[in-house]
Protein backbone atom coordinates (compact mmCIF):
# COMPACT_ATOMS: atom_id res chain seq x y z
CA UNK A 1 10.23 27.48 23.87
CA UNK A 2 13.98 26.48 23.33
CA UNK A 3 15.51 25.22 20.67
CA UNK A 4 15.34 21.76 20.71
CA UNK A 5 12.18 21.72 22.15
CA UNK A 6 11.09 23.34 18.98
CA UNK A 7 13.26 21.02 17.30
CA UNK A 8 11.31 18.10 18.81
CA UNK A 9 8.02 19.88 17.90
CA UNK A 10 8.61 20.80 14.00
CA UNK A 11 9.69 16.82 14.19
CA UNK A 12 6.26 15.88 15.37
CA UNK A 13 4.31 18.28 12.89
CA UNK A 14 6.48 16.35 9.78
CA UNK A 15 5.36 12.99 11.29
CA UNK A 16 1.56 14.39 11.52
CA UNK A 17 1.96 15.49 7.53
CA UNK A 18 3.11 12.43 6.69
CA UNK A 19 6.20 13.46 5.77
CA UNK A 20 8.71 11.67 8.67
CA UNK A 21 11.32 11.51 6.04
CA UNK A 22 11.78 15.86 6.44
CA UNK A 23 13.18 14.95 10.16
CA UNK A 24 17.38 14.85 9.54
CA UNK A 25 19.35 11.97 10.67
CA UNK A 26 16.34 9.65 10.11
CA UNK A 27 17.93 6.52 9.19
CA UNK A 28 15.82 3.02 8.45
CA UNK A 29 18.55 1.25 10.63
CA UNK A 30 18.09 3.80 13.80
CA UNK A 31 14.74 4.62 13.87
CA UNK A 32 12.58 1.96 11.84
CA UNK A 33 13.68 -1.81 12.13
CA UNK A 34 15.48 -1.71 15.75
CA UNK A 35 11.71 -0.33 16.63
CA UNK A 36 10.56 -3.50 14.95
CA UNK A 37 13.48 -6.09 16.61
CA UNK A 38 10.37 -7.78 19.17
CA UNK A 39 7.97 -7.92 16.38
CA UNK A 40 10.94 -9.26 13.84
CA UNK A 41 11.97 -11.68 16.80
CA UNK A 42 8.95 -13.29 17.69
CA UNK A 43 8.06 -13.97 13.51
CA UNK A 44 11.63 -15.38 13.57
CA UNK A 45 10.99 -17.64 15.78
CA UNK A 46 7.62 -18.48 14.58
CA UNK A 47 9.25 -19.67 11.29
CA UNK A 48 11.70 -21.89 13.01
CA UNK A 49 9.20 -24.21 13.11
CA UNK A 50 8.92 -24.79 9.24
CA UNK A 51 11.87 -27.14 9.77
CA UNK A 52 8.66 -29.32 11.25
CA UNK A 53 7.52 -32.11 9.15
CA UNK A 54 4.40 -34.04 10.47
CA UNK A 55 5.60 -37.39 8.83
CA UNK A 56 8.38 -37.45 11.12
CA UNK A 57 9.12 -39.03 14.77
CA UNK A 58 8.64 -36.12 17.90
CA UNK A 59 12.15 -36.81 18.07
CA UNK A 60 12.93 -35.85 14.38
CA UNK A 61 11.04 -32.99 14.34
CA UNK A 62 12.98 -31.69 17.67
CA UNK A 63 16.27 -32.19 16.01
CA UNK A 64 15.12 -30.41 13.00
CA UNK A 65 13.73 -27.40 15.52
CA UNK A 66 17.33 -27.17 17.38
CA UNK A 67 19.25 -27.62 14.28
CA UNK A 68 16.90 -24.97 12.61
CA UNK A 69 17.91 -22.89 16.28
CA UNK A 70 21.61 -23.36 15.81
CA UNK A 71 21.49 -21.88 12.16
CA UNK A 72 19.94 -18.68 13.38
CA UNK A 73 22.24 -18.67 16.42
CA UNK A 74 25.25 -18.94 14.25
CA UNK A 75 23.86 -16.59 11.29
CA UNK A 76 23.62 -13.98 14.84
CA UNK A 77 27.51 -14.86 16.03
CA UNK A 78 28.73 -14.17 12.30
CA UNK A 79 26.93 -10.78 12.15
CA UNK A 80 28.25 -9.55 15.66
CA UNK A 81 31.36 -10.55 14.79
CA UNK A 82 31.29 -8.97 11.71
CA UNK A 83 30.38 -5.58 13.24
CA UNK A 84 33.35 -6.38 16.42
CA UNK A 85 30.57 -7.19 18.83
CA UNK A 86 30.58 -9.92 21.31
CA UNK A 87 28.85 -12.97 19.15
CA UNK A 88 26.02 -13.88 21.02
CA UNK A 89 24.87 -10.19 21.90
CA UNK A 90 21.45 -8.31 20.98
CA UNK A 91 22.33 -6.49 17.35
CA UNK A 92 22.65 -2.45 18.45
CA UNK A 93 21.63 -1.96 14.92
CA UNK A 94 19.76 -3.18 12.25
CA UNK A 95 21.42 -3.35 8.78
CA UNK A 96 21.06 -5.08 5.58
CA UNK A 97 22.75 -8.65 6.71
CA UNK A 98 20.35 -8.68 9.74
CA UNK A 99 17.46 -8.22 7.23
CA UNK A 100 18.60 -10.40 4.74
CA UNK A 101 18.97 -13.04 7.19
CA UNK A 102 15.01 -12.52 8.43
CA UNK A 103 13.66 -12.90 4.70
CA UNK A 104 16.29 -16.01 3.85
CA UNK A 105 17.06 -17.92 6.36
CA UNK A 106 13.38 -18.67 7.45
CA UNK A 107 12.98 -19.63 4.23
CA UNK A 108 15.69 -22.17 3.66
CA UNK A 109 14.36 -24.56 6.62
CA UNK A 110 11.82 -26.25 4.74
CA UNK A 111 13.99 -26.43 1.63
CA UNK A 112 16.71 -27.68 3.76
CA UNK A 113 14.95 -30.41 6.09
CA UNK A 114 12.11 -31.57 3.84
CA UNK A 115 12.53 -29.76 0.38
CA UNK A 116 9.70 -27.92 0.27
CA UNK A 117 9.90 -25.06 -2.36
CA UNK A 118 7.02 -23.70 -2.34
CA UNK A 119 6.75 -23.21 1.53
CA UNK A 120 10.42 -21.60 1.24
CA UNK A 121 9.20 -19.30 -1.70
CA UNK A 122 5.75 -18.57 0.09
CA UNK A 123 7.86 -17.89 3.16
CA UNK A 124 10.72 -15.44 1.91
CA UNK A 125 7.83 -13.30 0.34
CA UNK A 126 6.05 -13.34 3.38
CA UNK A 127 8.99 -11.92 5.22
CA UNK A 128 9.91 -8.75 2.54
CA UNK A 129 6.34 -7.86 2.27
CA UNK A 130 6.31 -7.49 6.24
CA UNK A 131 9.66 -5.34 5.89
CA UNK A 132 8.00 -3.54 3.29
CA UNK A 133 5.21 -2.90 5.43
CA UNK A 134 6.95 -1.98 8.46
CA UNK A 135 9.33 0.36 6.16
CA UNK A 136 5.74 2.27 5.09
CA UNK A 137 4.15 2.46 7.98
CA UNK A 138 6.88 3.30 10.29
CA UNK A 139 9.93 4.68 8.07
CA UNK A 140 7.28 6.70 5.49
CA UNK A 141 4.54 7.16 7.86
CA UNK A 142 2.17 5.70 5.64
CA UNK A 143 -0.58 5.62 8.15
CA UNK A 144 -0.40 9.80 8.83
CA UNK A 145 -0.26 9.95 5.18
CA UNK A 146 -3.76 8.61 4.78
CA UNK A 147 -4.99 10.20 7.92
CA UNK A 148 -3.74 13.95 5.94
CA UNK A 149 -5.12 12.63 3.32
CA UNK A 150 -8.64 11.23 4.33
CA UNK A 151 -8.89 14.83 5.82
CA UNK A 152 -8.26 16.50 2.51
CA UNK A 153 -10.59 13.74 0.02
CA UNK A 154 -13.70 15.63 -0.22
CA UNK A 155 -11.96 18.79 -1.03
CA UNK A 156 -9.80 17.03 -3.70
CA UNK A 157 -12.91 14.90 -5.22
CA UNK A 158 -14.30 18.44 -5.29
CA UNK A 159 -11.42 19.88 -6.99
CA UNK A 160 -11.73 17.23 -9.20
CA UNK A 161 -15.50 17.08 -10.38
CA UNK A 162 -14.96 18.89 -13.63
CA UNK A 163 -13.06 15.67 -14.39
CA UNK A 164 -15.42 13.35 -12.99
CA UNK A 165 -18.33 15.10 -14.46
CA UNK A 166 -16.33 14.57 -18.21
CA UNK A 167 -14.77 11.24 -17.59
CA UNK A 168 -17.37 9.25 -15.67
CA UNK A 169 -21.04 9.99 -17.67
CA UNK A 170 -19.23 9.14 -20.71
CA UNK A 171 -18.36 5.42 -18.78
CA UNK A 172 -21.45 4.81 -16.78
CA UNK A 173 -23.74 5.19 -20.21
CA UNK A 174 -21.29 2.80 -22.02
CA UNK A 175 -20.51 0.21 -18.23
CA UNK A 176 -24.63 0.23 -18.23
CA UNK A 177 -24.85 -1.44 -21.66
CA UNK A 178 -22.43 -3.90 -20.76
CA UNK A 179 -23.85 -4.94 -17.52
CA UNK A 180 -27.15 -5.60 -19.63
CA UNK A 181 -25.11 -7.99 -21.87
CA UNK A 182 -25.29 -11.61 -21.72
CA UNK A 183 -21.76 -12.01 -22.66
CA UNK A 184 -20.36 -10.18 -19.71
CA UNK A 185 -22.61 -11.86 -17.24
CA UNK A 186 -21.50 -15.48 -19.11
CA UNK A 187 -17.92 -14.91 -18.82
CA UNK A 188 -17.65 -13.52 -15.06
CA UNK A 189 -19.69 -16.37 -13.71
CA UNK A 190 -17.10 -18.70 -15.59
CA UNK A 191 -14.17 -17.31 -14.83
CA UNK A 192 -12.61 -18.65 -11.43
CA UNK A 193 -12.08 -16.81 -8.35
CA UNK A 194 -7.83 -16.83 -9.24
CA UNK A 195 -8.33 -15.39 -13.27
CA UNK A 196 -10.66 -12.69 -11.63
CA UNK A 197 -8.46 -12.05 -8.63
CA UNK A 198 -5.43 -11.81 -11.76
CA UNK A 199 -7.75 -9.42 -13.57
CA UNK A 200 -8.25 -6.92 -10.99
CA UNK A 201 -4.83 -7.41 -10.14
CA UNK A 202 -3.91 -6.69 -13.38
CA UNK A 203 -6.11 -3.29 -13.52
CA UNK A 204 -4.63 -2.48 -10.29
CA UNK A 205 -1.09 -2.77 -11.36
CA UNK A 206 -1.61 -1.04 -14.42
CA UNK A 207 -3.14 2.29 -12.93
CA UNK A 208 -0.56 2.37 -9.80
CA UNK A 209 2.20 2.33 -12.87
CA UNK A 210 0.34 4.90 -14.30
CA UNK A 211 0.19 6.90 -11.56
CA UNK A 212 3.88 6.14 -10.52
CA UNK A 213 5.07 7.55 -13.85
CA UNK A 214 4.45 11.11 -13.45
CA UNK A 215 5.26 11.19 -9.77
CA UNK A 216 9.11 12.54 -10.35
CA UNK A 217 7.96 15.25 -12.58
CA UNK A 218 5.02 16.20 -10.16
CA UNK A 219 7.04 16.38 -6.73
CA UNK A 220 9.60 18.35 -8.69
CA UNK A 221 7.13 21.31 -9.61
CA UNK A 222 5.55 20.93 -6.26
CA UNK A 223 9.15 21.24 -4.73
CA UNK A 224 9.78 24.46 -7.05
CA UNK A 225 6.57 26.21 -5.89
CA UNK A 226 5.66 25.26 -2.08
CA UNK A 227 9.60 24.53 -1.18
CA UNK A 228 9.77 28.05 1.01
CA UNK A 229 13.45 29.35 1.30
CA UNK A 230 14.79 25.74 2.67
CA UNK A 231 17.70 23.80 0.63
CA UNK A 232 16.27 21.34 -1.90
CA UNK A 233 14.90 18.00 -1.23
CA UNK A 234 16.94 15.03 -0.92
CA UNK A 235 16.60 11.98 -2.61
CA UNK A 236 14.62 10.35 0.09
CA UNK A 237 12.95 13.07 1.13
CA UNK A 238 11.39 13.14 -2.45
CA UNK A 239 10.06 9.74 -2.14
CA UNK A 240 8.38 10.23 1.14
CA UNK A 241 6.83 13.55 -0.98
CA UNK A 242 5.84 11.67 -4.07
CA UNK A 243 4.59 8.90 -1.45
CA UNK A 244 1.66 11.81 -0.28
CA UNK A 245 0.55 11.99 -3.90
CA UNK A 246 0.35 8.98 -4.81
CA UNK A 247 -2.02 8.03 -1.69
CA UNK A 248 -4.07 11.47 -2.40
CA UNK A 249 -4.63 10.02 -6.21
CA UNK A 250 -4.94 6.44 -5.50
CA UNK A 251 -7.74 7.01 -2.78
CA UNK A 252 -9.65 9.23 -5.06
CA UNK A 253 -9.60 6.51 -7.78
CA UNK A 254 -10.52 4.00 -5.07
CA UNK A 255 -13.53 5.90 -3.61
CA UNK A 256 -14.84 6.44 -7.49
CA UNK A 257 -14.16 2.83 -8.04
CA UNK A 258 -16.00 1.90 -5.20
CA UNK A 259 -18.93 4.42 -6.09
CA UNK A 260 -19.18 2.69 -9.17
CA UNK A 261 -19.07 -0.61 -7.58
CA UNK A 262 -21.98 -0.03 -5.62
CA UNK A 263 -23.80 1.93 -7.93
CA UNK A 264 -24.26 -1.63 -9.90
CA UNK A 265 -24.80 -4.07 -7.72
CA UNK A 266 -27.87 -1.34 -6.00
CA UNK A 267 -28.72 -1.12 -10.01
CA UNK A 268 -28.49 -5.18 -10.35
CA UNK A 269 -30.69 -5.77 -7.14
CA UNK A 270 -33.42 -3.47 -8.71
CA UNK A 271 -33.40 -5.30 -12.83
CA UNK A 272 -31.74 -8.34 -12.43
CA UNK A 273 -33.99 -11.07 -10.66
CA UNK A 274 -33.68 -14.56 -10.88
CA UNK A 275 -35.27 -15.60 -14.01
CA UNK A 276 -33.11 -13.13 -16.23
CA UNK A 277 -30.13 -14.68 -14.91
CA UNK A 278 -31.77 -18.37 -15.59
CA UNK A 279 -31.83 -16.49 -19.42
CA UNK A 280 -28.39 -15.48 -19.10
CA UNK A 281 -26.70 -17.76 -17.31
CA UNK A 282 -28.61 -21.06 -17.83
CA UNK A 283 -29.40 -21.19 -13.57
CA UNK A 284 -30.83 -18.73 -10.64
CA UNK A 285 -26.87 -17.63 -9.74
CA UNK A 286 -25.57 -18.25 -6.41
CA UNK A 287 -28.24 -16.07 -4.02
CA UNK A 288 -26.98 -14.55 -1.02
CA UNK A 289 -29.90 -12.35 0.02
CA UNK A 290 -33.10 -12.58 -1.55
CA UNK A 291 -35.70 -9.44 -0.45
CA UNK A 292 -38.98 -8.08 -1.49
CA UNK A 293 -39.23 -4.74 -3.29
CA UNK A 294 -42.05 -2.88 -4.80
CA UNK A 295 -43.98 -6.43 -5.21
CA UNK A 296 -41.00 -8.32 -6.31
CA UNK A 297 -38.73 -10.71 -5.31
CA UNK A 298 -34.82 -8.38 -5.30
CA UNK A 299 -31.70 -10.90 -5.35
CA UNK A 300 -27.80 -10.27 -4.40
CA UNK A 301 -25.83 -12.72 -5.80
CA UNK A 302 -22.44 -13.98 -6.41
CA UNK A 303 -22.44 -13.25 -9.88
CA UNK A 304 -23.74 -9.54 -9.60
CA UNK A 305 -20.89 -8.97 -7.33
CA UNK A 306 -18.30 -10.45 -9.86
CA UNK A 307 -19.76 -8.10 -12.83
CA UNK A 308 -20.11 -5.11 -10.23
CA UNK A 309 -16.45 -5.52 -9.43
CA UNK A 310 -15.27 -6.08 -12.85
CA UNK A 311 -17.16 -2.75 -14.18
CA UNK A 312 -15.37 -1.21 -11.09
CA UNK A 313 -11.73 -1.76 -11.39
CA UNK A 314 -12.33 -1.31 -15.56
CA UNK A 315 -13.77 2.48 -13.99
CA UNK A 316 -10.57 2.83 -11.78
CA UNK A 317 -8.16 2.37 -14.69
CA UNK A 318 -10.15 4.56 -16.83
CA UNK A 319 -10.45 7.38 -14.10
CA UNK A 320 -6.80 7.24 -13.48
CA UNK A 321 -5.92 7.26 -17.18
CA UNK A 322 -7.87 10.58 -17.19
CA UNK A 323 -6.21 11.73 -14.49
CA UNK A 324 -2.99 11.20 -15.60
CA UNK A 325 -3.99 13.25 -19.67
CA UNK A 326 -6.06 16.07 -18.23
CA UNK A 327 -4.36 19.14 -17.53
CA UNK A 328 -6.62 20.98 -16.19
CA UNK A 329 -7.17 18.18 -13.30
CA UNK A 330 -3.62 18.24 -12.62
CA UNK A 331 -3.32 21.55 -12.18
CA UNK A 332 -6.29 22.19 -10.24
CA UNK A 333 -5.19 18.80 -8.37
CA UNK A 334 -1.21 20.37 -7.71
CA UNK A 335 -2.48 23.99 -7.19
CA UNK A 336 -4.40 22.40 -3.98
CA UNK A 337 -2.15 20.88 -2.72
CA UNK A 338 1.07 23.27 -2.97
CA UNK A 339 -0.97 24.95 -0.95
CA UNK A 340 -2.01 22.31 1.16
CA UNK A 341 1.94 21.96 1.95
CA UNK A 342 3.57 25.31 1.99
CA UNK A 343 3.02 25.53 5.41
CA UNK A 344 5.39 22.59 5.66
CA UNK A 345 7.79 23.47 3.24
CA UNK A 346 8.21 26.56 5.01
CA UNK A 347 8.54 24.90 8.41
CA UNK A 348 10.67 22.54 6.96
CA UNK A 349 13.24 25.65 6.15
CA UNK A 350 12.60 26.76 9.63
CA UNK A 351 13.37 23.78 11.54
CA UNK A 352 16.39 23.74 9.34
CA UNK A 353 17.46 26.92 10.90
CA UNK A 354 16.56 26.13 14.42
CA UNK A 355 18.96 22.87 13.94
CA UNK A 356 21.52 25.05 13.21
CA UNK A 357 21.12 27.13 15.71
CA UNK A 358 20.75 24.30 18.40
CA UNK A 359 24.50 22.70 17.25
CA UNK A 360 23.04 20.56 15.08
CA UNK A 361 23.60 21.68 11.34
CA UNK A 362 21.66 19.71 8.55
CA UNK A 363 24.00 18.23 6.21
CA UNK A 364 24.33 19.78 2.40
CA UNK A 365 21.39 18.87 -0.21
């Protein structure tokens, strides 16, 4: 095999890791957004309609439309010119202007032709959450980085069941007497599907912050003992590391989330029928399936899955709380996977080398 044919391949086993971000000379602007200029385009365009307001005259709104047209046409112009380009040519690279100009001026149509705020606001978030999205699927290979992962979950639950065996008894004895509780059942059939979307929002945020906190420290002592006899990591190159742990923890504390989640509302279907919850809650709940079992009438309802969900996200933040204090977890957890990436380390130092020796030296850590 030559040389850049093995280049080529190593470059293909970093994308398969997960890790896209080891490849040199992989730049957002090169090899990420121009690979999303159709897509981009086509959502663009899409948006140019927001100058559209119904109370208007066909005429009105088709003045607002090419109006809306010429401020994207001459945003374009000032960019190409900016960059010495002919003004109304396709953009040979995608850059920060270019992107700022998808999330803003989109945005500013409705504010501009009809004042509407909220549509601009709902709008420019709409836009950086699809950058962001493109940027982690495509630029951090997001999607390979749950694939590796999926393939390794069973292993790393397993690594992890002295922690689950400590952490989650403890919680299922003391989430069991609150499911039982009038009060919790009371307050989740209360509370409105936005407060309970917040909480669990809330819970979700929390953990992820959790989690985020030790990343540095983690990638750095993963670094030190799988990083084979290449130069250190750069900057980005750490993210798109820390990146693979943070997906390997957050799916475990999603699948025991989940677990939980379950567990309750197959535990609610079996004790809680419909004249409990007329004790509880004052009414029969909301039924969505209503089965016999065992000579009794089972129920799934609305409100089971509220309290099933609550106990579960309050399980996910304690899980990853324990996570994040036991040492022996982490160890056992970074022991597997050093291993687990060695092999890529290693290769990493060796496609290094074969760079170099192909006329194409990687640049100084």
């Amino acid at each position: 095999m030559s040389d850049p044919a093995g280049v080529h391949e190593y470059e293909r086993r970093f994308r398969r890791a997960g890790l896209p971000l080891f490849i040199e000379d992989y730049s957002p602007a090169s090899d990420i957004f121009n690979r999303a200029v159709p897509l981009l385009a086509i959502v663009f365009l899409a948006e140019i309609f927001g100058a559209i307001d119904l109370d208007w005259s066909l005429l009105g709104n088709s003045l607002a439309v090419l109006g809306a047209l010429a401020i994207g046409v001459a945003f374009a112009a000032v960019s190409n010119r900016r960059r010495g380009a002919r003004a109304l040519s396709l953009p040979a690279r995608v850059g920060m202007p270019e992107l700022a100009g998808f999330v803003l001026i989109p945005a500013l149509l409705p504010l501009i032709f009809n004042g509407q705020w909220v549509s601009a606001l709902v709008t420019a978030l709409g836009n950086l959450l699809l950058l962001a999205l493109i940027l982690g699927v495509v630029g951090f290979g997001l999607l390979s980085i749950v694939r590796w992962v999926l393939g390794r979950l069973l292993s790393q639950l397993a690594s992890s069941l002295s922690l689950l065996t400590r952490a989650v008894p403890l919680l299922m004895i003391f989430s069991i007497v609150l499911f039982l509780t009038t009060e919790m059942w009371q307050v989740f059939t209360e509370v409105d599907d936005v407060s309970l979307g917040i909480l669990a929002g809330l819970f979700l945020a929390l953990g992820v912050a959790f989690l985020a906190a030790r990343l540095p420290a983690e990638v750095r002592r993963l670094e030190r003992d799988a990083g084979g006899n290449g130069p250190p990591l750069r900057g980005r190159q750490r993210v798109n590391v820390g990146l693979v742990l943070f997906v390997s923890q957050l799916l475990q504390v999603l699948v025991v989330s989940l677990a939980v989640g379950i567990f309750f509302i197959a535990f609610g279907i079996l004790t809680v029928d419909e004249h409990i919850l007329e004790t509880w809650i004052g009414d029969s709940g909301d039924v969505l399936v209503s089965f016999g079992i065992g000579g009794r009438d089972a129920v799934l309802t609305s409100e089971l899955l509220r309290v099933s969900a609550a106990i579960a996200s309050f399980t996910g933040l304690y899980f990853t709380i324990s996570m994040l204090t036991d040492e022996v977890y982490r160890r056992e957890f970074l022991d597997e996977l050093t291993n687990e990436m060695s092999d890529t380390f290693r290769a990493r130092a060796a496609y290094l080398g074969l760079r170099g020796r192909a006329g194409a030296a990687p640049p100084a850590a």
